[in-house]
ModelCIF file with pLDDT and N, C-alpha, C, O atoms, coordinates in Angstrom:
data_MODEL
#
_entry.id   MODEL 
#
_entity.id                         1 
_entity.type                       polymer 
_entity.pdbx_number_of_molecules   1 
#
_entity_poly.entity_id                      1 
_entity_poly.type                           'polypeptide(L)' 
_entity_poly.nstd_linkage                   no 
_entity_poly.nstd_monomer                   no 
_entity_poly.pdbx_seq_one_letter_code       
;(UNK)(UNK)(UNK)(UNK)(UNK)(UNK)(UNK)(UNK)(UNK)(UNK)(UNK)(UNK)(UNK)(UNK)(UNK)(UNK)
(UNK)(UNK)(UNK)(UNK)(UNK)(UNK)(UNK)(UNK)(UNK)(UNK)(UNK)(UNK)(UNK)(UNK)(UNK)(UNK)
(UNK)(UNK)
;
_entity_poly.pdbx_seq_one_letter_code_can   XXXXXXXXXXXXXXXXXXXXXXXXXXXXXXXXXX 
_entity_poly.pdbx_strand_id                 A 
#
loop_
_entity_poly_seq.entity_id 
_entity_poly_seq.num 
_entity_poly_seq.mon_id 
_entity_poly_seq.hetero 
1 1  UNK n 
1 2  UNK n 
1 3  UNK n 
1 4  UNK n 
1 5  UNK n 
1 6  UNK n 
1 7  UNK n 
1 8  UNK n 
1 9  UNK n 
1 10 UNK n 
1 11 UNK n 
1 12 UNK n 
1 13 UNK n 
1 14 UNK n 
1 15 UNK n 
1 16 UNK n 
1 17 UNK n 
1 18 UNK n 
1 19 UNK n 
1 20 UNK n 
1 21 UNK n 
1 22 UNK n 
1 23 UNK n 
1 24 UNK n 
1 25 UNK n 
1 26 UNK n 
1 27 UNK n 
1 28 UNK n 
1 29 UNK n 
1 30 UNK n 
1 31 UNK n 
1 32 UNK n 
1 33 UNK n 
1 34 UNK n 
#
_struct_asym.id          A 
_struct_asym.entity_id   1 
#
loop_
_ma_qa_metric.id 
_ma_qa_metric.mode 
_ma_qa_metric.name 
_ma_qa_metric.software_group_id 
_ma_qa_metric.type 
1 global pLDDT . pLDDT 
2 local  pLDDT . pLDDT 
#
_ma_qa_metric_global.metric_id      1 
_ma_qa_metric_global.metric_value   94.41 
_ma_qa_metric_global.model_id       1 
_ma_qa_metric_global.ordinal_id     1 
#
loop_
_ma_qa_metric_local.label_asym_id 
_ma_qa_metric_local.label_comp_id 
_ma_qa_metric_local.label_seq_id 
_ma_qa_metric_local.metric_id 
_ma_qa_metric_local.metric_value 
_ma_qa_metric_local.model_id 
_ma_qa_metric_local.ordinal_id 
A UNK 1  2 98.00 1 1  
A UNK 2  2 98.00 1 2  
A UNK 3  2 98.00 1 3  
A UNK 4  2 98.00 1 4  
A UNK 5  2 97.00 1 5  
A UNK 6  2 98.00 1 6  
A UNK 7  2 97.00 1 7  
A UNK 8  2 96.00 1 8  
A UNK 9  2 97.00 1 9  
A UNK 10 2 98.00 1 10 
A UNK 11 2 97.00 1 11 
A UNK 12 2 96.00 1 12 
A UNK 13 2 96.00 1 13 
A UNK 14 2 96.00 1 14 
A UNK 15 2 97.00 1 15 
A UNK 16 2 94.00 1 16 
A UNK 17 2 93.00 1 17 
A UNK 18 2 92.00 1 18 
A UNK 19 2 93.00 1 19 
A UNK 20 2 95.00 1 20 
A UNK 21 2 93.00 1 21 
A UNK 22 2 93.00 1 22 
A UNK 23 2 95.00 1 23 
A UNK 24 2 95.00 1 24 
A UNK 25 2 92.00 1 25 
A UNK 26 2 94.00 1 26 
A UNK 27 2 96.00 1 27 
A UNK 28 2 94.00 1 28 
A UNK 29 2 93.00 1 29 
A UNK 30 2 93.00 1 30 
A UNK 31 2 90.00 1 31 
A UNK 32 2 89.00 1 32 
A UNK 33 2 88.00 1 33 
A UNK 34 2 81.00 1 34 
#
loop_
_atom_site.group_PDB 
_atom_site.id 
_atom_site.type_symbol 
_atom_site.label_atom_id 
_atom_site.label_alt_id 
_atom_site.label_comp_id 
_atom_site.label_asym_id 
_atom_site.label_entity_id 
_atom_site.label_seq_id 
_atom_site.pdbx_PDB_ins_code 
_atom_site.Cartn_x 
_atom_site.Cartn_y 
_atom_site.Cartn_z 
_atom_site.occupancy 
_atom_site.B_iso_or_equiv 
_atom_site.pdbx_formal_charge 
_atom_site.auth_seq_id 
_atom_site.auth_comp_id 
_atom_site.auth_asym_id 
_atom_site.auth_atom_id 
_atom_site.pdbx_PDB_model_num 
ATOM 1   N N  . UNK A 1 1  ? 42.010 16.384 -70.737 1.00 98.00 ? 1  UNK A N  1 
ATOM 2   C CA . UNK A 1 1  ? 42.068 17.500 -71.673 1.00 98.00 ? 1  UNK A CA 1 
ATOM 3   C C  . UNK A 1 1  ? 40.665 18.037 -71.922 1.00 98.00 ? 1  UNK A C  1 
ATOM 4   O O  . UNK A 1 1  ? 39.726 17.281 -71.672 1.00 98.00 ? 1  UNK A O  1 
ATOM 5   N N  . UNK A 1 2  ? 40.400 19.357 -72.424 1.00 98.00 ? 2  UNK A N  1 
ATOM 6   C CA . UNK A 1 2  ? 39.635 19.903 -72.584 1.00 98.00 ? 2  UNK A CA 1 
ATOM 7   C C  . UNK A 1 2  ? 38.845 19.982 -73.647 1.00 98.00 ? 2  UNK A C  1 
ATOM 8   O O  . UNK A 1 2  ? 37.685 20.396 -73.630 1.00 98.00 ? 2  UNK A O  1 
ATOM 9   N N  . UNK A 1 3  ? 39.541 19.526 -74.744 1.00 98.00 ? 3  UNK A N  1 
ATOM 10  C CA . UNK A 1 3  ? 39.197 18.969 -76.082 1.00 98.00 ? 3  UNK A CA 1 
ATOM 11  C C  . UNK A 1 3  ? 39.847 17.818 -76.576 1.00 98.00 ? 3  UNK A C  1 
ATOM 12  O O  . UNK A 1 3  ? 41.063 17.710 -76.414 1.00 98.00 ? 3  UNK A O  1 
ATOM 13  N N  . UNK A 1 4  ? 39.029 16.711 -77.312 1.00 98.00 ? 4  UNK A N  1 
ATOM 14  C CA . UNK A 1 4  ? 39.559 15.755 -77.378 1.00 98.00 ? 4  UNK A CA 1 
ATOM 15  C C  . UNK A 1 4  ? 40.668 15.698 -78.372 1.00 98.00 ? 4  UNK A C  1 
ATOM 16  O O  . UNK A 1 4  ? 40.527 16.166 -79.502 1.00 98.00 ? 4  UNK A O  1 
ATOM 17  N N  . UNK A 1 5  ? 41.585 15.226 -78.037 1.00 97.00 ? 5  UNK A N  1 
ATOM 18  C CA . UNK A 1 5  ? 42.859 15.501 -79.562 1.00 97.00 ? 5  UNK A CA 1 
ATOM 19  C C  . UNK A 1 5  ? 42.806 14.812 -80.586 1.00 97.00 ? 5  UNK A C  1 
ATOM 20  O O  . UNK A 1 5  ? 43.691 14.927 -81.434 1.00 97.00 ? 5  UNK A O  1 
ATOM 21  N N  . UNK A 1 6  ? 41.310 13.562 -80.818 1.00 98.00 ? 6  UNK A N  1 
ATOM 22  C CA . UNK A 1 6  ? 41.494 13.281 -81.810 1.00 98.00 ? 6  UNK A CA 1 
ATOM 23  C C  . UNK A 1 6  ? 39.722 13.695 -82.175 1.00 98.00 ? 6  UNK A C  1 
ATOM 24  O O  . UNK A 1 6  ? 38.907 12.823 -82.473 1.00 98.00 ? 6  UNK A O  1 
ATOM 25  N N  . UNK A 1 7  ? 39.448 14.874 -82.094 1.00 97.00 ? 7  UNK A N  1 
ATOM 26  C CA . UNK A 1 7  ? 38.127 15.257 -82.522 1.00 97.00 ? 7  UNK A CA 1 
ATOM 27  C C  . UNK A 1 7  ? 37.886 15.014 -83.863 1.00 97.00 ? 7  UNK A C  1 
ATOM 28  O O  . UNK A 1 7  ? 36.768 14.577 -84.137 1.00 97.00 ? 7  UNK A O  1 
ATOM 29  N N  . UNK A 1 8  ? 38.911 15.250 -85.031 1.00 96.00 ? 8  UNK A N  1 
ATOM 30  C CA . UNK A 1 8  ? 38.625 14.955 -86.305 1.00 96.00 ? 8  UNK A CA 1 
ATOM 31  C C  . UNK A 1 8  ? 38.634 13.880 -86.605 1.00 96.00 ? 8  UNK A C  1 
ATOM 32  O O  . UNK A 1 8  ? 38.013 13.713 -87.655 1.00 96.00 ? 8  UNK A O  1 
ATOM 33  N N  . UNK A 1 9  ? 39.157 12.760 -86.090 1.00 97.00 ? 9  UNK A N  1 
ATOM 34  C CA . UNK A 1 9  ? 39.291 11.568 -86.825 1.00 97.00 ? 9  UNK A CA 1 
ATOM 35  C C  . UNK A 1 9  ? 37.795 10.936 -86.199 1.00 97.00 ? 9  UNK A C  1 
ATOM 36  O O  . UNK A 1 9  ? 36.965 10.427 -86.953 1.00 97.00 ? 9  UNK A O  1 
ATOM 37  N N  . UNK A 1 10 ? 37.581 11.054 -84.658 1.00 98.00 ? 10 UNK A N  1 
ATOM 38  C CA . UNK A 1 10 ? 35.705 10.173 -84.106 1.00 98.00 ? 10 UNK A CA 1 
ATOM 39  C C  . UNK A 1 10 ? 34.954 10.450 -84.958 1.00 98.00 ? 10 UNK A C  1 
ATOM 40  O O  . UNK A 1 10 ? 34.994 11.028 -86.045 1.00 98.00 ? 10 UNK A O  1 
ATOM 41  N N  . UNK A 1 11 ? 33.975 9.790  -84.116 1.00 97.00 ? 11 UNK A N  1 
ATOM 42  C CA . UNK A 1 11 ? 32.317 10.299 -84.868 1.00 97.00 ? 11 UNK A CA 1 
ATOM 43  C C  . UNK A 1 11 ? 31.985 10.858 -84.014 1.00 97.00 ? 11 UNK A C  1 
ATOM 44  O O  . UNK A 1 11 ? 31.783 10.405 -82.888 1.00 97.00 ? 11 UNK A O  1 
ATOM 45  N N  . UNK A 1 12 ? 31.830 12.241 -84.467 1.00 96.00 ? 12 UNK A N  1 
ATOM 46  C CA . UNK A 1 12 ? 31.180 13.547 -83.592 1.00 96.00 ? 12 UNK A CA 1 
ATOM 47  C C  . UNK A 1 12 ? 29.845 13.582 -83.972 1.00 96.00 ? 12 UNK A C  1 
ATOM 48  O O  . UNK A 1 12 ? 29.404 14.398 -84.782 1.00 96.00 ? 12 UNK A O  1 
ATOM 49  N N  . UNK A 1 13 ? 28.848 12.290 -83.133 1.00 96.00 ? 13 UNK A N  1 
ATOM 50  C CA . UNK A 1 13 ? 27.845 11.676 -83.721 1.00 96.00 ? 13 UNK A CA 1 
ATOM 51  C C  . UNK A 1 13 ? 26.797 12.054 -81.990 1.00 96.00 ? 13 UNK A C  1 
ATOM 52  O O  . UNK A 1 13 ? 27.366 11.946 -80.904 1.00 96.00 ? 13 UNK A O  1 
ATOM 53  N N  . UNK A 1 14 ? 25.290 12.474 -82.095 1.00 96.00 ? 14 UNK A N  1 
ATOM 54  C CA . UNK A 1 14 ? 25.432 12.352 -80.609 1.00 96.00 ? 14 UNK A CA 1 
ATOM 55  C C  . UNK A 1 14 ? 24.303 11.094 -80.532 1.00 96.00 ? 14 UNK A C  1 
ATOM 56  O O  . UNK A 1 14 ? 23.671 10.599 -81.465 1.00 96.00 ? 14 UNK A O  1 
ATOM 57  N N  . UNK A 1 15 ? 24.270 10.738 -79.047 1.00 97.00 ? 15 UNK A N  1 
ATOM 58  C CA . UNK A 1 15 ? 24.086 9.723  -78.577 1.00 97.00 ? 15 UNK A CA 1 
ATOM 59  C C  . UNK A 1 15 ? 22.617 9.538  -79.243 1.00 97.00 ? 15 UNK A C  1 
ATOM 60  O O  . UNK A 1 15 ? 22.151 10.611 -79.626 1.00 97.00 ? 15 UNK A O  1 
ATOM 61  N N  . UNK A 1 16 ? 22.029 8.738  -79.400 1.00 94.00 ? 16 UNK A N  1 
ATOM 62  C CA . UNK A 1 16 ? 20.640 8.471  -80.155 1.00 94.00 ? 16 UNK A CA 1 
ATOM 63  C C  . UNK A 1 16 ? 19.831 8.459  -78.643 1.00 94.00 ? 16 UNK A C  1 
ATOM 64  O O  . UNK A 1 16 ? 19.847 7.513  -77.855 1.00 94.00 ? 16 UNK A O  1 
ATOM 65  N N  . UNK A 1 17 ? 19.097 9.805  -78.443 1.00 93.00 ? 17 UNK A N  1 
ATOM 66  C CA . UNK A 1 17 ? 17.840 10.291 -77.996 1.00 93.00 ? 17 UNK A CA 1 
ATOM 67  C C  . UNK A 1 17 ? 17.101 11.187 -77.739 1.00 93.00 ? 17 UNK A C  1 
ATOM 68  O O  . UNK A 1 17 ? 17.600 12.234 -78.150 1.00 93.00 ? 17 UNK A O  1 
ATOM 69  N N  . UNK A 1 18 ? 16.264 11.326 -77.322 1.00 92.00 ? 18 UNK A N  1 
ATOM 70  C CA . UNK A 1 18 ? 15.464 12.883 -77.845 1.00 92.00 ? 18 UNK A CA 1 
ATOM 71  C C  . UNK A 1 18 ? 16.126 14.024 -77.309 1.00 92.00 ? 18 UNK A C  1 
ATOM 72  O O  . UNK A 1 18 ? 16.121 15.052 -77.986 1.00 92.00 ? 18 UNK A O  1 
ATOM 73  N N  . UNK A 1 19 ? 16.691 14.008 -76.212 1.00 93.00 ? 19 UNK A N  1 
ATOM 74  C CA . UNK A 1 19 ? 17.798 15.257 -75.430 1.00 93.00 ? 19 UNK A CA 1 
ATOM 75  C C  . UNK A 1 19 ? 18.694 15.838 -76.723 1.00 93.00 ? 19 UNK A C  1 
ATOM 76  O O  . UNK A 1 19 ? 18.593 16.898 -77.341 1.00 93.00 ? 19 UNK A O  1 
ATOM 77  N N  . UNK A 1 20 ? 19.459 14.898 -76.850 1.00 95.00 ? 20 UNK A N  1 
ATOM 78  C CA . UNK A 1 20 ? 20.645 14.883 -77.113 1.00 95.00 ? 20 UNK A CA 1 
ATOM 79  C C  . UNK A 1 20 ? 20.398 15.117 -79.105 1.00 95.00 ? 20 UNK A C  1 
ATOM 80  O O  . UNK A 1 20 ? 21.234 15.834 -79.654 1.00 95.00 ? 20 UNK A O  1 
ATOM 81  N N  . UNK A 1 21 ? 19.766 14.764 -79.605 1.00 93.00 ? 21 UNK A N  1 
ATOM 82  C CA . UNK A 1 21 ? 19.260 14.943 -80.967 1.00 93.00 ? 21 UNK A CA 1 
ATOM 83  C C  . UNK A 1 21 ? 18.541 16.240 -80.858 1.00 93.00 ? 21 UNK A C  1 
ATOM 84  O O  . UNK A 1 21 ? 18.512 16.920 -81.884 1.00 93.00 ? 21 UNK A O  1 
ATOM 85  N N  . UNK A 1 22 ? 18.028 16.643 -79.925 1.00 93.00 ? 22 UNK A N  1 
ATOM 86  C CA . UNK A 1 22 ? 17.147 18.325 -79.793 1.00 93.00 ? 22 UNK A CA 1 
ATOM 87  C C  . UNK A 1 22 ? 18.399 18.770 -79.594 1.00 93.00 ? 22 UNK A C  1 
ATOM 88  O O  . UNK A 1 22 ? 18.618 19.661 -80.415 1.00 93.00 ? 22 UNK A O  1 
ATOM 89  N N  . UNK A 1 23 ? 19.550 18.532 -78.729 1.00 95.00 ? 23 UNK A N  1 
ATOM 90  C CA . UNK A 1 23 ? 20.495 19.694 -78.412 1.00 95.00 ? 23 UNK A CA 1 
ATOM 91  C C  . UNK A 1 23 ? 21.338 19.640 -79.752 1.00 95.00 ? 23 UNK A C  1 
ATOM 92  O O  . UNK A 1 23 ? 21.562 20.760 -80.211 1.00 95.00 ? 23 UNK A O  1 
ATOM 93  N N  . UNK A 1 24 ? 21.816 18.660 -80.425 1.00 95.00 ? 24 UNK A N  1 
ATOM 94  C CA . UNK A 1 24 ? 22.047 18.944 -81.582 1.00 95.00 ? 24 UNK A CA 1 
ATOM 95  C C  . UNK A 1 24 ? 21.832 19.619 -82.850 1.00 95.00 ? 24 UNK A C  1 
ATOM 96  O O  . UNK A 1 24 ? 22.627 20.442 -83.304 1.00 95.00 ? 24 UNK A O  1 
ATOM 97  N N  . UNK A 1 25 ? 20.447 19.166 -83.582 1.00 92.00 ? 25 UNK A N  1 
ATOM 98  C CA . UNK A 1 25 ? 19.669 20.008 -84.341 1.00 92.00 ? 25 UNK A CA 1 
ATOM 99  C C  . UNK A 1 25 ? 19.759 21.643 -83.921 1.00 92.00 ? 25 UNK A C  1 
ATOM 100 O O  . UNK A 1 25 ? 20.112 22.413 -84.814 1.00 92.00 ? 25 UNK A O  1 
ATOM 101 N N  . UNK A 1 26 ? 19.395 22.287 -82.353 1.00 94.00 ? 26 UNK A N  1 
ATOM 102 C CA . UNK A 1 26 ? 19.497 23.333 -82.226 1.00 94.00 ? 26 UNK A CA 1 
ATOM 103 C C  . UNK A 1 26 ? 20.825 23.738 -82.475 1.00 94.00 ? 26 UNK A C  1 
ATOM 104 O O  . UNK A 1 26 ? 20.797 24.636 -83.316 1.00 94.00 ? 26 UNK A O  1 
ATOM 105 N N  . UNK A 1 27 ? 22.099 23.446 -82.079 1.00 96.00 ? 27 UNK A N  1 
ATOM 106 C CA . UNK A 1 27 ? 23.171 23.814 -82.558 1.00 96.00 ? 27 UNK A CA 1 
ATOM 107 C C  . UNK A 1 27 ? 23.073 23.814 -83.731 1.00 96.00 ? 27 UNK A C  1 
ATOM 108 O O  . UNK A 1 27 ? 23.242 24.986 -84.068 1.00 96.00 ? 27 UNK A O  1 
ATOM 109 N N  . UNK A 1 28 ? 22.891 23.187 -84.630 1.00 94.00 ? 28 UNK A N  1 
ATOM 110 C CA . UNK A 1 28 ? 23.184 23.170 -86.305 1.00 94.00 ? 28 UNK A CA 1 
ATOM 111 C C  . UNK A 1 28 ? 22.404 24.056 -86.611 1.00 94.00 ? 28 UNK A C  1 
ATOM 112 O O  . UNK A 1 28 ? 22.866 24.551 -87.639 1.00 94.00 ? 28 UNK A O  1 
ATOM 113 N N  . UNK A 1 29 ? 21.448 24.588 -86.328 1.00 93.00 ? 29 UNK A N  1 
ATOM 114 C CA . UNK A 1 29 ? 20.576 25.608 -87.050 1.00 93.00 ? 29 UNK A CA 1 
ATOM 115 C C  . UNK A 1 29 ? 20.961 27.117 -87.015 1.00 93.00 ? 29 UNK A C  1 
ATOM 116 O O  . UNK A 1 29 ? 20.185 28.047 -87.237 1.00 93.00 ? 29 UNK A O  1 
ATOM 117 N N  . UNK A 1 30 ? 22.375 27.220 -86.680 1.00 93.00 ? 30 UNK A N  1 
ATOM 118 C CA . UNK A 1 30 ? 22.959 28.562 -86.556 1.00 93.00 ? 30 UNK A CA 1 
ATOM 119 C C  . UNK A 1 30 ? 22.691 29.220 -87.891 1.00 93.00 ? 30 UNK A C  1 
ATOM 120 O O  . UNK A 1 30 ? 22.374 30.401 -88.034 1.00 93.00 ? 30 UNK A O  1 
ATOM 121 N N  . UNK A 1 31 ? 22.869 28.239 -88.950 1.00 90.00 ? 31 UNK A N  1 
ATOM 122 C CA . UNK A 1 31 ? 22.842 29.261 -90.165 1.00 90.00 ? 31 UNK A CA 1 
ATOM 123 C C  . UNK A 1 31 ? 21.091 29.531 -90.296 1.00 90.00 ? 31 UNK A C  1 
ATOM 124 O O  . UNK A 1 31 ? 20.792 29.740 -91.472 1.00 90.00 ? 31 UNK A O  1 
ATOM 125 N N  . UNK A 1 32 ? 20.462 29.552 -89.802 1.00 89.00 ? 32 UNK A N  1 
ATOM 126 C CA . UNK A 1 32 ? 19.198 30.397 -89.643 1.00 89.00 ? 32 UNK A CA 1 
ATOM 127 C C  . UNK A 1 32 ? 19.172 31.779 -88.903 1.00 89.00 ? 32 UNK A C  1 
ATOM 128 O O  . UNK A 1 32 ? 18.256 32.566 -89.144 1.00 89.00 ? 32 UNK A O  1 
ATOM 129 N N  . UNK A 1 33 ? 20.013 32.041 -88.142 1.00 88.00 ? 33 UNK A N  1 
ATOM 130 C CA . UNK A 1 33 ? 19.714 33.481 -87.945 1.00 88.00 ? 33 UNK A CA 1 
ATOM 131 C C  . UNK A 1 33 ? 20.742 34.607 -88.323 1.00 88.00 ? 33 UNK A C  1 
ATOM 132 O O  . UNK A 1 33 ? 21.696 34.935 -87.617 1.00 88.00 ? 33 UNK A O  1 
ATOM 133 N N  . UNK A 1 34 ? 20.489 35.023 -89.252 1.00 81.00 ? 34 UNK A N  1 
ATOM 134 C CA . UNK A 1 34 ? 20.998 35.386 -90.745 1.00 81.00 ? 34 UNK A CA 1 
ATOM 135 C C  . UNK A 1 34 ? 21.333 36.643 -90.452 1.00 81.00 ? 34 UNK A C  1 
ATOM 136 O O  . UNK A 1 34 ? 21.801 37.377 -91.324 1.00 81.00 ? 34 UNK A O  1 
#
């Protein structure tokens, strides 16, 4: 499947390292461009 069917219940947590914590943070910072 293309999305996982139990996305709400995991931890939509990402993997602990600098990639993956930069690609995160940049996603979350959507509410900065206003």
């Amino acid at each position: 499947m293309g999305v996982n069917p139990n996305r709400k219940l995991n931890h939509n947590i990402p993997i602990e390292n600098g990639r993956y914590k930069m690609l995160f943070h940049h996603l979350s910072s959507f509410s900065k461009y206003f």
